[in-house]
N, C-alpha and C. Protein backbone atom coordinates (compact mmCIF):
# COMPACT_ATOMS: atom_id res chain seq x y z
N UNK A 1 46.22 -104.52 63.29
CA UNK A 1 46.37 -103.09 63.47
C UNK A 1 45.00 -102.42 63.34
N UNK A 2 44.55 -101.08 63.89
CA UNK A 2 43.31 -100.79 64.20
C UNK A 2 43.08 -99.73 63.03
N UNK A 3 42.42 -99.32 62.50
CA UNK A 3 42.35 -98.49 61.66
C UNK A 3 41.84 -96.97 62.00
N UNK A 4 42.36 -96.11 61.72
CA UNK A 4 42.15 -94.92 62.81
C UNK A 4 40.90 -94.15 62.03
N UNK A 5 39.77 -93.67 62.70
CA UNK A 5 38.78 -92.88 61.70
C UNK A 5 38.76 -91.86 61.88
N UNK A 6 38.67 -91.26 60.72
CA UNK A 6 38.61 -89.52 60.57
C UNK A 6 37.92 -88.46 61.60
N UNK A 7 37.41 -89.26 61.61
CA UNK A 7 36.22 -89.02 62.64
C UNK A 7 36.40 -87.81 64.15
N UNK A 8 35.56 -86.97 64.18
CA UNK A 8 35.68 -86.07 65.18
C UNK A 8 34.29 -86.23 66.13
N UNK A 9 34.37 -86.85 67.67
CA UNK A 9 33.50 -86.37 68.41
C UNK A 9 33.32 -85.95 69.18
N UNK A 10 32.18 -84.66 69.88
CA UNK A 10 32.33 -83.72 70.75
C UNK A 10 32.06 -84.34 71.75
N UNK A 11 32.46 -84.34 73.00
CA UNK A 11 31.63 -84.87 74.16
C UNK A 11 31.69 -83.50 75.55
N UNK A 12 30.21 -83.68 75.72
CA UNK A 12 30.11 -82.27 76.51
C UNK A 12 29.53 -82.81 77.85
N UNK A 13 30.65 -82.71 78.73
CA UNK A 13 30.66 -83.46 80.22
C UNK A 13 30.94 -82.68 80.96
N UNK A 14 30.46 -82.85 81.99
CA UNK A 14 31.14 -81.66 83.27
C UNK A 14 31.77 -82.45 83.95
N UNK A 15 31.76 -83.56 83.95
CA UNK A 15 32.00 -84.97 85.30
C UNK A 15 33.44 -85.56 84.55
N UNK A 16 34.37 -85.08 85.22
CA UNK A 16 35.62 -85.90 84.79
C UNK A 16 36.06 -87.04 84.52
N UNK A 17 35.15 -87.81 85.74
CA UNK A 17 35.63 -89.22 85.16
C UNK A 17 34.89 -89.71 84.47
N UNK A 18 33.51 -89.25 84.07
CA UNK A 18 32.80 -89.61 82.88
C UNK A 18 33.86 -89.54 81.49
N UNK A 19 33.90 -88.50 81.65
CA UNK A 19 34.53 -87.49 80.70
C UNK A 19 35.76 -88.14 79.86
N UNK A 20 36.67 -88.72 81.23
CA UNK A 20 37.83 -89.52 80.83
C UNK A 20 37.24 -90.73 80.53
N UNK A 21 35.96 -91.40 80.81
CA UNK A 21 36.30 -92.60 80.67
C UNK A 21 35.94 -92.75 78.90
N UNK A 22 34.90 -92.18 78.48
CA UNK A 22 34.48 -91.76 77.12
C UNK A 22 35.27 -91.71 76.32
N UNK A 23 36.14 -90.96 76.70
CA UNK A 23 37.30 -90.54 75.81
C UNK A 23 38.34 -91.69 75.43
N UNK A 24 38.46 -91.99 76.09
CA UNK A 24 39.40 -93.01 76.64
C UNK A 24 38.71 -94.69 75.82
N UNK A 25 37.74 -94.72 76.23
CA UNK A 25 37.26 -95.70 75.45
C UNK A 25 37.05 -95.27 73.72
N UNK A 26 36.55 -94.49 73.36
CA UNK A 26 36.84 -93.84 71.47
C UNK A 26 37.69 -93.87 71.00
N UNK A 27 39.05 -93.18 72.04
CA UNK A 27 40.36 -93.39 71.45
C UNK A 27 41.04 -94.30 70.85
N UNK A 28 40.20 -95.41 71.87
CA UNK A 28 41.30 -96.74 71.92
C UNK A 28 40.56 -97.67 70.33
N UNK A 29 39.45 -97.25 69.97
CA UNK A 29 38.64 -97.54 69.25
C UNK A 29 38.96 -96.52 67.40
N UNK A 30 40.02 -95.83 68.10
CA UNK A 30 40.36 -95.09 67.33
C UNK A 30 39.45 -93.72 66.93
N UNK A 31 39.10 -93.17 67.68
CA UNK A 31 38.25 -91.84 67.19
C UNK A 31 38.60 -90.54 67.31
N UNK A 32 38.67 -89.55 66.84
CA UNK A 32 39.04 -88.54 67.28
C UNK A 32 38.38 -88.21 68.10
N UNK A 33 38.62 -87.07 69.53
CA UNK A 33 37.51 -86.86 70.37
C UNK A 33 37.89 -85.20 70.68
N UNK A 34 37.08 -84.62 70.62
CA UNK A 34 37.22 -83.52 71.61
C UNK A 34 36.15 -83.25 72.46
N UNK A 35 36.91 -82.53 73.76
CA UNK A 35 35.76 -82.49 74.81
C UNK A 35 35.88 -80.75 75.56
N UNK A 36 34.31 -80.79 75.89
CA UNK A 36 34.20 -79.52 76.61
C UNK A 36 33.48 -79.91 78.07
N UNK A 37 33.76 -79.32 79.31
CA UNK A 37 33.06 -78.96 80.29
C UNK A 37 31.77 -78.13 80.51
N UNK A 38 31.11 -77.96 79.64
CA UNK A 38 29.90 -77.03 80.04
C UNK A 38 29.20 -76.87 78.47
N UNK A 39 28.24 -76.28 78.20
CA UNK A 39 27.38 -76.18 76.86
C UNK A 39 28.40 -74.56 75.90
N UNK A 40 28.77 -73.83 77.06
CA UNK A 40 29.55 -72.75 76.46
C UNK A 40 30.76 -72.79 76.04
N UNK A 41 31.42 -73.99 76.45
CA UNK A 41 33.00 -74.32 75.69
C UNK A 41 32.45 -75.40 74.70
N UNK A 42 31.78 -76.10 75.13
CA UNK A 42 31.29 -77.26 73.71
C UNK A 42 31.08 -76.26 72.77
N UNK A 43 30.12 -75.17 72.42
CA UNK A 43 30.00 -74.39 71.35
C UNK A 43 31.20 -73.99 70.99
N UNK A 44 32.29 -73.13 71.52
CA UNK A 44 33.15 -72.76 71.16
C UNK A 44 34.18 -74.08 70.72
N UNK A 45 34.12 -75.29 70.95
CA UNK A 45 34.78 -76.08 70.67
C UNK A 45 34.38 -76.54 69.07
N UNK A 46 33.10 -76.80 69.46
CA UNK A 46 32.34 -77.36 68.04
C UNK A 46 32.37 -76.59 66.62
N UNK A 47 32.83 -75.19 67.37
CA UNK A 47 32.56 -74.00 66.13
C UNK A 47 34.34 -74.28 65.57
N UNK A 48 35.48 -74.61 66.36
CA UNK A 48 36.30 -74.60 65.94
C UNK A 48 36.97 -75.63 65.66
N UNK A 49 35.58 -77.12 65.83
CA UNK A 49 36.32 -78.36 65.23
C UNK A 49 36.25 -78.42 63.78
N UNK A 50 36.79 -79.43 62.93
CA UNK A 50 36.59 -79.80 61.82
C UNK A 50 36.38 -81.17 61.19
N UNK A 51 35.08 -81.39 60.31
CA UNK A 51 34.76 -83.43 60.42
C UNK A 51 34.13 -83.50 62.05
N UNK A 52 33.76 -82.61 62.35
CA UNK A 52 32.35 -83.32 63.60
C UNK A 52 31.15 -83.96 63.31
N UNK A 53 31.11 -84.80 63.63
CA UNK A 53 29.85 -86.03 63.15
C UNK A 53 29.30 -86.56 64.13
N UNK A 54 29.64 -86.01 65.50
CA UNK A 54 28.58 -86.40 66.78
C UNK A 54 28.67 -85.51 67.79
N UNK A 55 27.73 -85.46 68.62
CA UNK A 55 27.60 -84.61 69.74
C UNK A 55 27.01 -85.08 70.55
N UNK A 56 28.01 -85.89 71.82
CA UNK A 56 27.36 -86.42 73.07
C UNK A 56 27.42 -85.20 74.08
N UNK A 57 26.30 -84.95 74.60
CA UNK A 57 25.50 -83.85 75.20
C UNK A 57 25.23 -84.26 76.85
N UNK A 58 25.76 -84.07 77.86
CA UNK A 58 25.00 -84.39 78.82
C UNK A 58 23.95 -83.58 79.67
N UNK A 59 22.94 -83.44 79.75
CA UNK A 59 21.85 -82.74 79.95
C UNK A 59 21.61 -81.71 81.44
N UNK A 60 22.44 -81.87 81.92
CA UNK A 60 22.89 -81.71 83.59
C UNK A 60 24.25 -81.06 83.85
N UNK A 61 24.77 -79.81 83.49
CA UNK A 61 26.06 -79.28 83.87
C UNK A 61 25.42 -78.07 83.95
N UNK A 62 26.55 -77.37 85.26
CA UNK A 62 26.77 -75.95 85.60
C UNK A 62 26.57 -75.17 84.47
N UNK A 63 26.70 -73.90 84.66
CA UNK A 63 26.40 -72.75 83.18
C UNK A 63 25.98 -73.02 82.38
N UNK A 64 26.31 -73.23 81.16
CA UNK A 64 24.64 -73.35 79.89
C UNK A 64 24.78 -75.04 79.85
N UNK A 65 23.65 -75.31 80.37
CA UNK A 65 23.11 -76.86 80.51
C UNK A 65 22.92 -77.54 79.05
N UNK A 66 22.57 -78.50 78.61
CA UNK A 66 22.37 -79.48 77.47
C UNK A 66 21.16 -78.67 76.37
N UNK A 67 19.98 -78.30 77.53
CA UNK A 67 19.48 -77.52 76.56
C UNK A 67 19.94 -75.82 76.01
N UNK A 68 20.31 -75.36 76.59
CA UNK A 68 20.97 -74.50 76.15
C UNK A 68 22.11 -74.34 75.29
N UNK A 69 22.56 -75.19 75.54
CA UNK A 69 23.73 -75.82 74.55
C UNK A 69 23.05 -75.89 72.79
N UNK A 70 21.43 -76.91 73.65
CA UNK A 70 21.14 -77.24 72.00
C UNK A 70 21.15 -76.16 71.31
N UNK A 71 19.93 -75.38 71.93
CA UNK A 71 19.19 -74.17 71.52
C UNK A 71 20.05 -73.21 70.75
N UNK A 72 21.30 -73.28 71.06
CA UNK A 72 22.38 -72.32 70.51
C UNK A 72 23.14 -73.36 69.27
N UNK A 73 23.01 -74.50 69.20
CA UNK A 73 23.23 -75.06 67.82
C UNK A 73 22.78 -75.02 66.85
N UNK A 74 21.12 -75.12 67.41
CA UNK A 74 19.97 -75.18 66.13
C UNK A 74 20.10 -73.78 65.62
N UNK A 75 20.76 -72.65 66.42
CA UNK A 75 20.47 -71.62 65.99
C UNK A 75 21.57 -70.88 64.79
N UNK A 76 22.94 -72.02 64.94
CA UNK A 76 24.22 -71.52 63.92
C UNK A 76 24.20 -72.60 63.26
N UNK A 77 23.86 -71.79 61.65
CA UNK A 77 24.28 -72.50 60.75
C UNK A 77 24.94 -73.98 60.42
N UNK A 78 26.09 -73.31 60.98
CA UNK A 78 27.30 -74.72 60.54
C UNK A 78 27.16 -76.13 61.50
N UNK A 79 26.75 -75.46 62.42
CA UNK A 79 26.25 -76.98 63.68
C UNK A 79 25.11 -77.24 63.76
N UNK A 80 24.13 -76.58 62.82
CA UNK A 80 22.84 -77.43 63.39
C UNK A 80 22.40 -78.99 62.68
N UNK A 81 23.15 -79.33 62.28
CA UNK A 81 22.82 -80.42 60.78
C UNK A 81 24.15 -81.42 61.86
N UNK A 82 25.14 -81.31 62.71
CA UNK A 82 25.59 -81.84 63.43
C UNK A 82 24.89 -83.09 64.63
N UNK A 83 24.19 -84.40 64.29
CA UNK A 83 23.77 -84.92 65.06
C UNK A 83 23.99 -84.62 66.72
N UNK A 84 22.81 -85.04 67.37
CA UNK A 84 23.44 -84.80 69.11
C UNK A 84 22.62 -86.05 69.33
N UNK A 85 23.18 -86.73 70.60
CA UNK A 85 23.24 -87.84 71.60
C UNK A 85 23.08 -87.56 72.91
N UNK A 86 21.97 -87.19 73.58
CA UNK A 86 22.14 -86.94 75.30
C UNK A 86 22.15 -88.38 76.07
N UNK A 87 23.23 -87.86 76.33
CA UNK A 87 23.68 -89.25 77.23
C UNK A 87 23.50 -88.53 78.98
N UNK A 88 22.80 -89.23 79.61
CA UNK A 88 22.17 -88.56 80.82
C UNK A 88 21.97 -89.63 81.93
N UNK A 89 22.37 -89.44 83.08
CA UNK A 89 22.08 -90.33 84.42
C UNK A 89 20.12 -89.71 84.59
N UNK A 90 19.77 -88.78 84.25
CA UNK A 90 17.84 -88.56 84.57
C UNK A 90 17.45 -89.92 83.56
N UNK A 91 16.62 -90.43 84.28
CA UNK A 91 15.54 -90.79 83.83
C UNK A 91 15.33 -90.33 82.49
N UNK A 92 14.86 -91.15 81.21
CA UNK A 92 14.14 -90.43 80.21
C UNK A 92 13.01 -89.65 80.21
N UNK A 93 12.18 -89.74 81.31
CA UNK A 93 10.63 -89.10 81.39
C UNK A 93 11.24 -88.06 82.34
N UNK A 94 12.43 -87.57 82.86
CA UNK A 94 12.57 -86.40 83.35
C UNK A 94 12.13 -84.99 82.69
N UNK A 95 11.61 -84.25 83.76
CA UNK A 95 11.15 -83.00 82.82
C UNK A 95 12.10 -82.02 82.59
N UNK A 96 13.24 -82.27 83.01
CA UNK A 96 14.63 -81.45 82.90
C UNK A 96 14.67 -81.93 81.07
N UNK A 97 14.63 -83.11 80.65
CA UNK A 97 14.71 -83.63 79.67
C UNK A 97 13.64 -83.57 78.63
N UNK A 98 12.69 -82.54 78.72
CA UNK A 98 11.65 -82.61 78.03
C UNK A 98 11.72 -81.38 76.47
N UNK A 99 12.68 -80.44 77.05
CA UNK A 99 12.92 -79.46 76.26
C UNK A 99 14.16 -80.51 74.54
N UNK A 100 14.71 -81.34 75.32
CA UNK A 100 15.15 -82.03 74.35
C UNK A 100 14.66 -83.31 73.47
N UNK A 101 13.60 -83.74 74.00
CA UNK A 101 12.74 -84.71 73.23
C UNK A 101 12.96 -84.54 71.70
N UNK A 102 12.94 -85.50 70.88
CA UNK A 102 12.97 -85.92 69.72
C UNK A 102 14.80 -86.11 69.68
N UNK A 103 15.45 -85.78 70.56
CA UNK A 103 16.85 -86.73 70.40
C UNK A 103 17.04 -88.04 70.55
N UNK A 104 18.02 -88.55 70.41
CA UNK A 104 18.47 -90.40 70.28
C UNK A 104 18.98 -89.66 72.04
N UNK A 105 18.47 -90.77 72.88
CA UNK A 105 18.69 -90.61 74.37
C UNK A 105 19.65 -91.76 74.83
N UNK A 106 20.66 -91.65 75.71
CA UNK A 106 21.16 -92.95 76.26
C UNK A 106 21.81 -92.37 77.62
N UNK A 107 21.24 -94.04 77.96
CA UNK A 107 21.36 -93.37 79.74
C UNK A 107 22.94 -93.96 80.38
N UNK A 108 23.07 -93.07 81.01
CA UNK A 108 24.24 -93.57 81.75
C UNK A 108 24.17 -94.71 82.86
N UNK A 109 25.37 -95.31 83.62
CA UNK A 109 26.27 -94.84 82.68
C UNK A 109 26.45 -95.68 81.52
N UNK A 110 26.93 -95.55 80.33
CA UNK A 110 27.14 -96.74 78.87
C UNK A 110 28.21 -97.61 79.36
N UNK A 111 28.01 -98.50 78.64
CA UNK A 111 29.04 -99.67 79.11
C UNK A 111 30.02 -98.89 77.38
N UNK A 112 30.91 -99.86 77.61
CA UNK A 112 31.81 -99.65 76.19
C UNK A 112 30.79 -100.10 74.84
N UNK A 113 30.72 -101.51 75.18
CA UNK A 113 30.02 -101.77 73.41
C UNK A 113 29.11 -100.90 73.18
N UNK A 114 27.89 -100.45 74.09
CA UNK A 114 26.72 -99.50 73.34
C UNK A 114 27.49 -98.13 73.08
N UNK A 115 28.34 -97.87 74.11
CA UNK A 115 29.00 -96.10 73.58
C UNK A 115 29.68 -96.53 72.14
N UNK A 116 30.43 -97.79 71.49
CA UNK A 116 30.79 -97.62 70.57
C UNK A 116 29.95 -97.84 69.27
N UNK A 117 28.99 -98.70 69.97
CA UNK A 117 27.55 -99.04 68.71
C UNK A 117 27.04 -97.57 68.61
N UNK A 118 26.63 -96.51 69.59
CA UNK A 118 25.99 -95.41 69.16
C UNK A 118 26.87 -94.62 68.52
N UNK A 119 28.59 -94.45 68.47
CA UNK A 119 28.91 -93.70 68.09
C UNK A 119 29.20 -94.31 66.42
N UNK A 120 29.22 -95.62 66.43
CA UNK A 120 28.76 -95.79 64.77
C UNK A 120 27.50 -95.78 64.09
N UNK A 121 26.63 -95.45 64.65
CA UNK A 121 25.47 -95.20 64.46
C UNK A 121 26.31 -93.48 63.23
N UNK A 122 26.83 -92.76 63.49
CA UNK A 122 26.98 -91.21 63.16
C UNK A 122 27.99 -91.30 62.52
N UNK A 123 28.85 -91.75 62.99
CA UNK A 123 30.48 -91.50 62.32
C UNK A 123 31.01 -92.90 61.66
N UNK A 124 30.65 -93.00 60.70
CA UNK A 124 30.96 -94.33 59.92
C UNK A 124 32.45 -94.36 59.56
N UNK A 125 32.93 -95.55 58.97
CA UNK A 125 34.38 -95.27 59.04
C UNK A 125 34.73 -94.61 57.80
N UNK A 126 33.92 -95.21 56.91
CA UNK A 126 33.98 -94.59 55.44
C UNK A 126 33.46 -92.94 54.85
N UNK A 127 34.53 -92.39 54.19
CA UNK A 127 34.29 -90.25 54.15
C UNK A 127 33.28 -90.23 53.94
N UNK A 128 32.09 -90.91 53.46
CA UNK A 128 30.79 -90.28 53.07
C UNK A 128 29.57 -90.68 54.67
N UNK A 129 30.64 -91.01 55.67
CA UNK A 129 29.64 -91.11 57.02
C UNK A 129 29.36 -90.09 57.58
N UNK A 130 30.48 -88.98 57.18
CA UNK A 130 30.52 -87.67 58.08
C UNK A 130 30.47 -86.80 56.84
N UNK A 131 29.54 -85.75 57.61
CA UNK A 131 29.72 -84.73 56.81
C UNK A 131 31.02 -83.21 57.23
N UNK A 132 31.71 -83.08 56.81
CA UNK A 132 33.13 -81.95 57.26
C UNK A 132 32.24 -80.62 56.99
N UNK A 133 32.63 -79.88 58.45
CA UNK A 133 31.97 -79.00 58.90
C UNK A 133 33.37 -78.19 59.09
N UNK A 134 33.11 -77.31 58.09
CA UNK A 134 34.39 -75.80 58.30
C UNK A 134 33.93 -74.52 58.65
């Protein structure tokens, strides 16, 4: 039997079947997941999750893009101490990607084992992996 973790992660995709497949693979791995389409529902999502301990970011969507997204985390309190993950089809030396430098980068698309190795990288299974964000 799988052991289910407390665990909450955001994933901010515009691309559906990215989107599903992510999800879909955490789940089954047991994770909690929530997801937004754009950097402006991820905020509003993130502000109203609880136990968020990751933030896969994709750097490339319509209306407020990855950096904009960030820029508005670092700037509230309660999410800026919230790790982020840009997971991105650019190139790492893209200059779309330069405003986000000093993040943990992974390129698309992830196979399953590295999306689940990075997401234990953040969200450990044990309560003192995550920090609960109210």
């Amino acid at each position: 039997m799988m052991a289910i973790h407390q665990h909450r992660v955001l994933l901010v995709e515009d691309n559906v079947d990215t989107r599903d497949a992510i999800v879909l693979i955490l789940e089954l791995q047991g994770y909690g997941t929530a997801v937004a389409s754009d950097g402006y529902e991820g905020l509003r999502v993130a502000r109203e999750s609880v136990g968020l301990c990751l933030i896969l970011l994709d750097a490339n969507m319509p209306g407020m893009d990855g950096v904009g997204f960030r820029r508005e985390q670092l700037a509230d309190e309660r999410l800026r101490k919230v790790p982020v993950v840009v997971v991105s089809a650019l190139p790492h030396y893209h200059p779309m990607l330069r405003p986000l430098a000093g993040l943990e980068m992974a390129q698309k698309p992830l196979d399953a084992r590295e999306l689940i190795a990075l997401v234990e990288k953040y969200c450990r299974p044990d309560p003192e992996g995550c920090e609960v964000h109210h």
